[in-house]
C-alpha atoms as a PDB file:
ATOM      1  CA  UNK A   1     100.697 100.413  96.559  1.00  0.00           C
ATOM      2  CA  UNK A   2     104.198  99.503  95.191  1.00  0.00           C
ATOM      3  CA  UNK A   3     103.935  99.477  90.787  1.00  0.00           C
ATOM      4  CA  UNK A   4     105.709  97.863  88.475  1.00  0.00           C
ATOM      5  CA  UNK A   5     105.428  97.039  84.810  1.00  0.00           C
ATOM      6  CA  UNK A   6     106.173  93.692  83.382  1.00  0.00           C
ATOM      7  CA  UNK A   7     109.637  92.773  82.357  1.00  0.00           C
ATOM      8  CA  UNK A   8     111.985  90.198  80.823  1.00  0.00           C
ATOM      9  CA  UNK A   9     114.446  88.660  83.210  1.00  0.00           C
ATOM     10  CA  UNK A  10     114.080  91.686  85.066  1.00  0.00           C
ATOM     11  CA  UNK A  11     117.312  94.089  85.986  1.00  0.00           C
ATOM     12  CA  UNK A  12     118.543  93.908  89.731  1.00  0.00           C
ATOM     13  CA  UNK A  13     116.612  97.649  90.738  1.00  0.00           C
ATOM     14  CA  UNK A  14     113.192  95.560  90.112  1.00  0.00           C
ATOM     15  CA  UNK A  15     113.760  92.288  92.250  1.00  0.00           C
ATOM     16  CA  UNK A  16     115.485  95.233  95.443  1.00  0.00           C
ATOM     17  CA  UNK A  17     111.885  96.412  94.999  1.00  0.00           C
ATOM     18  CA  UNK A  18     110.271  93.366  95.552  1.00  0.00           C
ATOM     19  CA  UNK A  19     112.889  92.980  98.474  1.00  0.00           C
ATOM     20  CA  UNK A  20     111.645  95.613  99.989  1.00  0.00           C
ATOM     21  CA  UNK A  21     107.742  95.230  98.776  1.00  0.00           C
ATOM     22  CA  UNK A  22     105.672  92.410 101.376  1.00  0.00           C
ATOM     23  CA  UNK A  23     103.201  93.126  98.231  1.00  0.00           C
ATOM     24  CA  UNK A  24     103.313  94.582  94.220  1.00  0.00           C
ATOM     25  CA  UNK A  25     101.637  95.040  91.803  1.00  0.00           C
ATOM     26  CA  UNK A  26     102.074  94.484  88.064  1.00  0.00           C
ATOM     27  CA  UNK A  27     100.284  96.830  86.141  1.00  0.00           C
ATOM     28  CA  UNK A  28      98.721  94.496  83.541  1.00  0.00           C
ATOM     29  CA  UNK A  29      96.256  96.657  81.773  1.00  0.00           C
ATOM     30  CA  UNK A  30      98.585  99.426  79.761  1.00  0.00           C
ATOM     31  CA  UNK A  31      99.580  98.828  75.921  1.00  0.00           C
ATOM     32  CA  UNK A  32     102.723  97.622  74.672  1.00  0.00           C
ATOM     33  CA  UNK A  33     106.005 100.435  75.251  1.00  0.00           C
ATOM     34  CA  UNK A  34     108.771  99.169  73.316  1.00  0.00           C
ATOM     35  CA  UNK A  35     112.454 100.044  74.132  1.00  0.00           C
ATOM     36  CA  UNK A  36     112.028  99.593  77.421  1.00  0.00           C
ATOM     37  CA  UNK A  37     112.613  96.134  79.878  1.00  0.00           C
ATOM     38  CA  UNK A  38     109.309  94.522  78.950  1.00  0.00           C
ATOM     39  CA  UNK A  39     111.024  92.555  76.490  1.00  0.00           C
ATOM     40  CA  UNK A  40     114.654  93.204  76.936  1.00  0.00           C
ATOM     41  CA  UNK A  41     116.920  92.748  79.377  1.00  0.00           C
ATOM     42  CA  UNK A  42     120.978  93.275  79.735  1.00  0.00           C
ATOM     43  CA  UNK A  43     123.725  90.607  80.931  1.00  0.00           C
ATOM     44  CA  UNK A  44     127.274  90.926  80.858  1.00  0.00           C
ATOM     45  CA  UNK A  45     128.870  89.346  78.134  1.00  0.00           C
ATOM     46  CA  UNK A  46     132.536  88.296  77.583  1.00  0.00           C
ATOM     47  CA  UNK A  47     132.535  91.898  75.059  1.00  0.00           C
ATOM     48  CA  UNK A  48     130.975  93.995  78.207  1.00  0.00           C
ATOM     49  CA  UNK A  49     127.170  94.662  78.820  1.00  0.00           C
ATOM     50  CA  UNK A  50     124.860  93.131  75.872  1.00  0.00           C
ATOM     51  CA  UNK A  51     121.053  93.129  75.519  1.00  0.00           C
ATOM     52  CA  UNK A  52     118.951  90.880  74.799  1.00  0.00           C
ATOM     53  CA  UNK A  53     115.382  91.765  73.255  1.00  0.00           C
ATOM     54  CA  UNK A  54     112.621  89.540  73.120  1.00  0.00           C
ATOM     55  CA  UNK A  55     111.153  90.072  69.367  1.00  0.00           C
ATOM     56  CA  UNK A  56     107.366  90.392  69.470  1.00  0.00           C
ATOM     57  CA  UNK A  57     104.902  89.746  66.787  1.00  0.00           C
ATOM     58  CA  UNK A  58     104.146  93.094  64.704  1.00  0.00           C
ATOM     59  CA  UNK A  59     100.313  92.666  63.782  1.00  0.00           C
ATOM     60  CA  UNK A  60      97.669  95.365  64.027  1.00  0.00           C
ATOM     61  CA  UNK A  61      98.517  98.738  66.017  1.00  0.00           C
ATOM     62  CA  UNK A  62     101.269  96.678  68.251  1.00  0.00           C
ATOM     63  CA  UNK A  63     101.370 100.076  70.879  1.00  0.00           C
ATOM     64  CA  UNK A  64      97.922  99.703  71.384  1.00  0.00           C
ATOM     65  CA  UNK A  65      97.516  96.161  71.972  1.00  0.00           C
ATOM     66  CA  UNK A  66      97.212  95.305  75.648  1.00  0.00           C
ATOM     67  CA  UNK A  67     100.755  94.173  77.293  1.00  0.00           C
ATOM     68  CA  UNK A  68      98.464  91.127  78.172  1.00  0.00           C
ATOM     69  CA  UNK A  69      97.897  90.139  74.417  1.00  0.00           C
ATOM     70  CA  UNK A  70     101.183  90.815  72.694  1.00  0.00           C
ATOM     71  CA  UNK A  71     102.405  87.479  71.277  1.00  0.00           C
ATOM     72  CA  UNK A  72     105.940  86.496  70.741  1.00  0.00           C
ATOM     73  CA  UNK A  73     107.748  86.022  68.021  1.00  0.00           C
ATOM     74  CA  UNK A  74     109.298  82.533  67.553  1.00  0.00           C
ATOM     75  CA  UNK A  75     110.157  83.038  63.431  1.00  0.00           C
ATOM     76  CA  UNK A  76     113.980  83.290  64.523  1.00  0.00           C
ATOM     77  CA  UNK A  77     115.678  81.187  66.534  1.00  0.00           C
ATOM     78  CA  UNK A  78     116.386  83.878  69.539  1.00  0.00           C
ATOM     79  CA  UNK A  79     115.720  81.279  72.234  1.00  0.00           C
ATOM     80  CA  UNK A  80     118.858  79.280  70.921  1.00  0.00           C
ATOM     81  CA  UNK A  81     120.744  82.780  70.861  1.00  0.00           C
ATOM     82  CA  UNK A  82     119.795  83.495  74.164  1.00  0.00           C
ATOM     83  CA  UNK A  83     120.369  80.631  75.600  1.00  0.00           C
ATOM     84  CA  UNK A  84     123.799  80.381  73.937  1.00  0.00           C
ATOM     85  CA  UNK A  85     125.333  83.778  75.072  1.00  0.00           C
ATOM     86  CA  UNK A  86     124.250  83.198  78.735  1.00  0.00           C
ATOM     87  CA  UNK A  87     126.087  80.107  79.010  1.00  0.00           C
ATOM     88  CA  UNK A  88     128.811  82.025  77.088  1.00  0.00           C
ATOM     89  CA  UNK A  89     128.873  84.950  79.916  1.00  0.00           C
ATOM     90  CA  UNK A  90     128.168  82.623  82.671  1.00  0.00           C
ATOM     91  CA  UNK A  91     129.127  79.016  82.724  1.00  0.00           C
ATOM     92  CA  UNK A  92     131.791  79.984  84.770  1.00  0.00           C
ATOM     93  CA  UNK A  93     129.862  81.987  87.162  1.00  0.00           C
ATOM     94  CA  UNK A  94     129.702  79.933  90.612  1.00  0.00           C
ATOM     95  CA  UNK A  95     125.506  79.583  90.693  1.00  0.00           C
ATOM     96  CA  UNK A  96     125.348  79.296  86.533  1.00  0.00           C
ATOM     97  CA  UNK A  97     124.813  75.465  86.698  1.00  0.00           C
ATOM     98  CA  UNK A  98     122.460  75.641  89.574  1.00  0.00           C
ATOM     99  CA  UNK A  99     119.617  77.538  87.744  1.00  0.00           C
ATOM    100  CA  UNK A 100     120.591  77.025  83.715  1.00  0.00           C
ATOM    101  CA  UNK A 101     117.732  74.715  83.360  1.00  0.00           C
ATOM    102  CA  UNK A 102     115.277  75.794  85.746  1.00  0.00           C
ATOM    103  CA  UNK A 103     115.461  79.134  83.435  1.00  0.00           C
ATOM    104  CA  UNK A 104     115.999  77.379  80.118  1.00  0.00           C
ATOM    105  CA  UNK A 105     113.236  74.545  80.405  1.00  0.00           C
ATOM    106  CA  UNK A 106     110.984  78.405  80.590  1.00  0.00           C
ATOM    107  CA  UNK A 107     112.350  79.541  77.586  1.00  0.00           C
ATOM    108  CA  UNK A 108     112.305  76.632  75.900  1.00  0.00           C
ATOM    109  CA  UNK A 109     108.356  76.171  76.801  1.00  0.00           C
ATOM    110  CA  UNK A 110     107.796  78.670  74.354  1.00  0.00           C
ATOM    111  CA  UNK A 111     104.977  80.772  75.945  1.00  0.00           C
ATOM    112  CA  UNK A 112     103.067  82.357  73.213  1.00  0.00           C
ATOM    113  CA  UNK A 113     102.327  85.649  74.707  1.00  0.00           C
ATOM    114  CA  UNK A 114     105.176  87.669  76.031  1.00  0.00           C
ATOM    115  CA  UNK A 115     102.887  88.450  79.557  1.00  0.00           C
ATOM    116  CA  UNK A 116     102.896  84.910  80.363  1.00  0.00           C
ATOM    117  CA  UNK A 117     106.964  84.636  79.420  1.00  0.00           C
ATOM    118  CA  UNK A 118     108.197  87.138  81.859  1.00  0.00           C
ATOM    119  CA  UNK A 119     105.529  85.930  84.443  1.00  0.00           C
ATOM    120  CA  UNK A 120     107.157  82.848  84.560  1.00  0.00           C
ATOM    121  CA  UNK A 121     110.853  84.233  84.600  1.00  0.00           C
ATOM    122  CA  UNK A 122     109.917  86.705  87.112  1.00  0.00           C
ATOM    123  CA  UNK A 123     108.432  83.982  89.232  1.00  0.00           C
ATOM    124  CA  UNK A 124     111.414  81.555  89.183  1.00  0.00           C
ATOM    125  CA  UNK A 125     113.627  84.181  89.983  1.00  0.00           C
ATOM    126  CA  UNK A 126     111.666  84.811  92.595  1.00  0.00           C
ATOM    127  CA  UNK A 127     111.607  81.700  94.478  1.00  0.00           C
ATOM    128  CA  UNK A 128     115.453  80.917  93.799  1.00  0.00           C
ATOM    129  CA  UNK A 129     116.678  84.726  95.185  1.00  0.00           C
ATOM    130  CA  UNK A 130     113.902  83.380  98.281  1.00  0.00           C
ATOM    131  CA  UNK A 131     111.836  86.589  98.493  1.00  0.00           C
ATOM    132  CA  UNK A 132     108.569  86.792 100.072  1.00  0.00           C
ATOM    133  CA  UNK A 133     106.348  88.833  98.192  1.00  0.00           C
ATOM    134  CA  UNK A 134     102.784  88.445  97.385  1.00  0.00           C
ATOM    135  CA  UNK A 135     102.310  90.078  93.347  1.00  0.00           C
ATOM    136  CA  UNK A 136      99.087  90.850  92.267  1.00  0.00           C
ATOM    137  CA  UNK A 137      97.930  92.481  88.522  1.00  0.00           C
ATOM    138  CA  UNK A 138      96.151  95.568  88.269  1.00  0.00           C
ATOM    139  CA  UNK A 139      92.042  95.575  87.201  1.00  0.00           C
ATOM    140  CA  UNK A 140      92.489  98.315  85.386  1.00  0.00           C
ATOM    141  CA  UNK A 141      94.985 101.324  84.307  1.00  0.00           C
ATOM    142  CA  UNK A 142      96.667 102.913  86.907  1.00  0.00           C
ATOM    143  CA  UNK A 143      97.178 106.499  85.811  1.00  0.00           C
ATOM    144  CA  UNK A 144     100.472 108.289  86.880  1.00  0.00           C
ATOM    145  CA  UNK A 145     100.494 110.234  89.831  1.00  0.00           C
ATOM    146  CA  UNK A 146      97.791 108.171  91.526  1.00  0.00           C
ATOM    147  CA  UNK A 147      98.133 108.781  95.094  1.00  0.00           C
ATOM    148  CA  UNK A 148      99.819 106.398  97.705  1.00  0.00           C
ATOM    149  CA  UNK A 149     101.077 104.836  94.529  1.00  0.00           C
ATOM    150  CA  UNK A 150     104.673 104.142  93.922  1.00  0.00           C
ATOM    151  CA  UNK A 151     105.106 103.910  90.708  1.00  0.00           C
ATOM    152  CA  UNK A 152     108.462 102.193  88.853  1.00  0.00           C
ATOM    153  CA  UNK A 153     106.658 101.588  85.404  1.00  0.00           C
ATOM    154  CA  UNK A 154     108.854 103.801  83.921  1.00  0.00           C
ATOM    155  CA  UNK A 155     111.348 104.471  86.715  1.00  0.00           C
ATOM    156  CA  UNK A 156     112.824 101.762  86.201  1.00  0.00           C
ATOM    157  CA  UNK A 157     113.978 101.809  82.316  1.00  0.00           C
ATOM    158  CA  UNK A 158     117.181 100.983  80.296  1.00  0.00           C
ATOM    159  CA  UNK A 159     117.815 104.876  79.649  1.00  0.00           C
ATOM    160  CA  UNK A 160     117.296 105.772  82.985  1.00  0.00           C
ATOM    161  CA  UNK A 161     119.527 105.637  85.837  1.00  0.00           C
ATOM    162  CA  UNK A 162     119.176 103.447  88.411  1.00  0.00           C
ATOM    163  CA  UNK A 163     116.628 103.918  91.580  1.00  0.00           C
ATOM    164  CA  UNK A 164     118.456 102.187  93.505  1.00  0.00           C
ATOM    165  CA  UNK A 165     122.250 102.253  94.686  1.00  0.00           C
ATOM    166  CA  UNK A 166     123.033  98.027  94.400  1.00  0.00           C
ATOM    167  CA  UNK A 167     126.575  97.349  97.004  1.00  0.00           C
ATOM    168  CA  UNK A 168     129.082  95.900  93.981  1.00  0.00           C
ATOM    169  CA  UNK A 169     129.004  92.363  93.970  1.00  0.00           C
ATOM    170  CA  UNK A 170     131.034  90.006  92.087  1.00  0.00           C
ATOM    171  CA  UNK A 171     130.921  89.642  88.622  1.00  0.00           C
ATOM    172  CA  UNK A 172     132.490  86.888  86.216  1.00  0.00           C
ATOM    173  CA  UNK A 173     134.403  89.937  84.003  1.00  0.00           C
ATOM    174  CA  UNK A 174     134.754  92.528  87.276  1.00  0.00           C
ATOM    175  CA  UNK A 175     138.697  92.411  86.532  1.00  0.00           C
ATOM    176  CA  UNK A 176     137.822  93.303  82.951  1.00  0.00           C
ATOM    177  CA  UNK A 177     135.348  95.868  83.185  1.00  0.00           C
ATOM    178  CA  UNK A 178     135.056  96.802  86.814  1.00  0.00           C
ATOM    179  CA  UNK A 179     131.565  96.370  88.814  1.00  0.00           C
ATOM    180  CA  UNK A 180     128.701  97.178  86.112  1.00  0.00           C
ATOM    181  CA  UNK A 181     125.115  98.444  87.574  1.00  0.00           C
ATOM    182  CA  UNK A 182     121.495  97.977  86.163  1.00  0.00           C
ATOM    183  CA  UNK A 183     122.373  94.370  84.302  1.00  0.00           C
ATOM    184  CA  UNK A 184     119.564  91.658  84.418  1.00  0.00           C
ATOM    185  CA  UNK A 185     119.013  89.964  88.059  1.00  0.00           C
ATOM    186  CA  UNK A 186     120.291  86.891  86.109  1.00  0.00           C
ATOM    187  CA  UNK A 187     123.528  87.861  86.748  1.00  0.00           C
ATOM    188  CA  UNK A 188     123.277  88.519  90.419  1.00  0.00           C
ATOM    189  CA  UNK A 189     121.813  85.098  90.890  1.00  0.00           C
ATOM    190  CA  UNK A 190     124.777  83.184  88.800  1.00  0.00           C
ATOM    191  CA  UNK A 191     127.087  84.973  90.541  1.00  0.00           C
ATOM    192  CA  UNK A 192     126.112  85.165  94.146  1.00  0.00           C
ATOM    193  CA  UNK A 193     123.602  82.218  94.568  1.00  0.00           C
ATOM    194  CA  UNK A 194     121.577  81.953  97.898  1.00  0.00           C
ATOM    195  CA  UNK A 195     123.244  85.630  99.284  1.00  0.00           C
ATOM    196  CA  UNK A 196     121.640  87.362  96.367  1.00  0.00           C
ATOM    197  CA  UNK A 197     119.056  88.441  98.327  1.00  0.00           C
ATOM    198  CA  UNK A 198     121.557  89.678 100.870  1.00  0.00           C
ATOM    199  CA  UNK A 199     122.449  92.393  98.155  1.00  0.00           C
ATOM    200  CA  UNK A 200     118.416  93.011  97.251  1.00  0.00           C
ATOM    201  CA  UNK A 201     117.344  93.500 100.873  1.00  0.00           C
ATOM    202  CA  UNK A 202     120.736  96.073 100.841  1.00  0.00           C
ATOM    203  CA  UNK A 203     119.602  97.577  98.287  1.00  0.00           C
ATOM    204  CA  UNK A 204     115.842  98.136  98.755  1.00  0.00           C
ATOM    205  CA  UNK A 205     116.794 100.465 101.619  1.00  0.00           C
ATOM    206  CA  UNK A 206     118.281 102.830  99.097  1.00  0.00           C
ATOM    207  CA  UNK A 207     115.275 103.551  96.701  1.00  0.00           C
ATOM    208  CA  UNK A 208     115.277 107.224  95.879  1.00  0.00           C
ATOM    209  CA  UNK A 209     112.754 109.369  98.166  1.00  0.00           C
ATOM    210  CA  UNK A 210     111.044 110.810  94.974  1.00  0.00           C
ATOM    211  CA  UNK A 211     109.160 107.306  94.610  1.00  0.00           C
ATOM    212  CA  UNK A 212     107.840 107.406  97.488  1.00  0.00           C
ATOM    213  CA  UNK A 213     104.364 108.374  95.907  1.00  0.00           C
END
């Protein structure tokens, strides 16, 4: 069994592994982790690499309220933001206009709970990079070193390297910054369109052995 958490606008290292996944899990039964890509992701912004987080409601003991109950926070106008510095960093990306309001008419649904938010991300994304994966949720907690599991929960993490060695691609500020690694699958899409998954399938073939359980 392939496992991964859930995620906002998910980096490029978790779509390869649905690339190279016919099926996934998403571990739906742990408690909120903060820091980490289930409510942040990174893009590449005219100033270099910039993160975006997701602000969640604070009520309670937030890390130990089920990933599948914590709500988001729509106090501050972050959607706006969000939506503002993508079309910043990629309106002149070739694909940018192609998918801006697929993604945006998500955002600007307003899901309440962050679970169902990055659900529906994750599935546009998805069906515009063409994959053909069948995601189920876990019934329960998976503990860590289950066996036959292989387990990305944490794997794949913004403080982590990557699992994954992605072939360079273009990107809008390449000249600027040179090829950047472990940004948001958002940018490969913009930038590469319908051969994104060209650059997925690549790199699924390079996860590191040690996930192999």
């Amino acid at each position: 069994m392939v496992l991964l958490s859930t995620a906002f606008c998910p980096p490029v290292d978790y779509f390869a592994v649905l690339a190279g996944s016919p099926r996934v899990c998403i571990e739906a039964s742990e408690h909120y982790c903060k820091q980490s890509y289930r409510n942040r992701c990174v893009f590449l912004s005219p100033g270099g690499p910039e993160s975006a987080v997701v602000p969640v409601v604070h009520s309670g003991d937030l890390f130990r309220t089920p990933i599948t109950e914590v709500k988001v926070d729509y106090s501050t106008p972050w959607v706006r933001r969000f939506e503002y510095a993508l079309e910043s960093a990629y309106s002149s990306s070739p694909f940018f206009e192609y998918y801006r309001d697929g993604l945006f008419a998500i955002l600007d649904s307003r899901p309440s709970r962050l679970w169902n938010l990055n659900s529906r991300i994750t599935g546009y994304m998805v069906e515009k990079f063409g994959l053909c994966v069948d995601i189920a949720f876990t019934s329960g907690y998976v503990e860590a070193g289950t066996e036959g599991v292989r387990d990305f929960r944490d794997a794949i993490h913004p403080k982590r390297s990557p699992v994954l060695e992605v072939p360079a691609y273009w990107q809008v500020f390449g000249e600027k910054y040179g090829f950047v690694p472990g940004l948001s699958a958002l940018d490969l899409l913009f930038n590469e369109g319908p051969e994104a998954v060209c650059v997925l399938r690549a790199g699924a073939g390079t996860i590191s052995a040690n996930h192999n359980n």
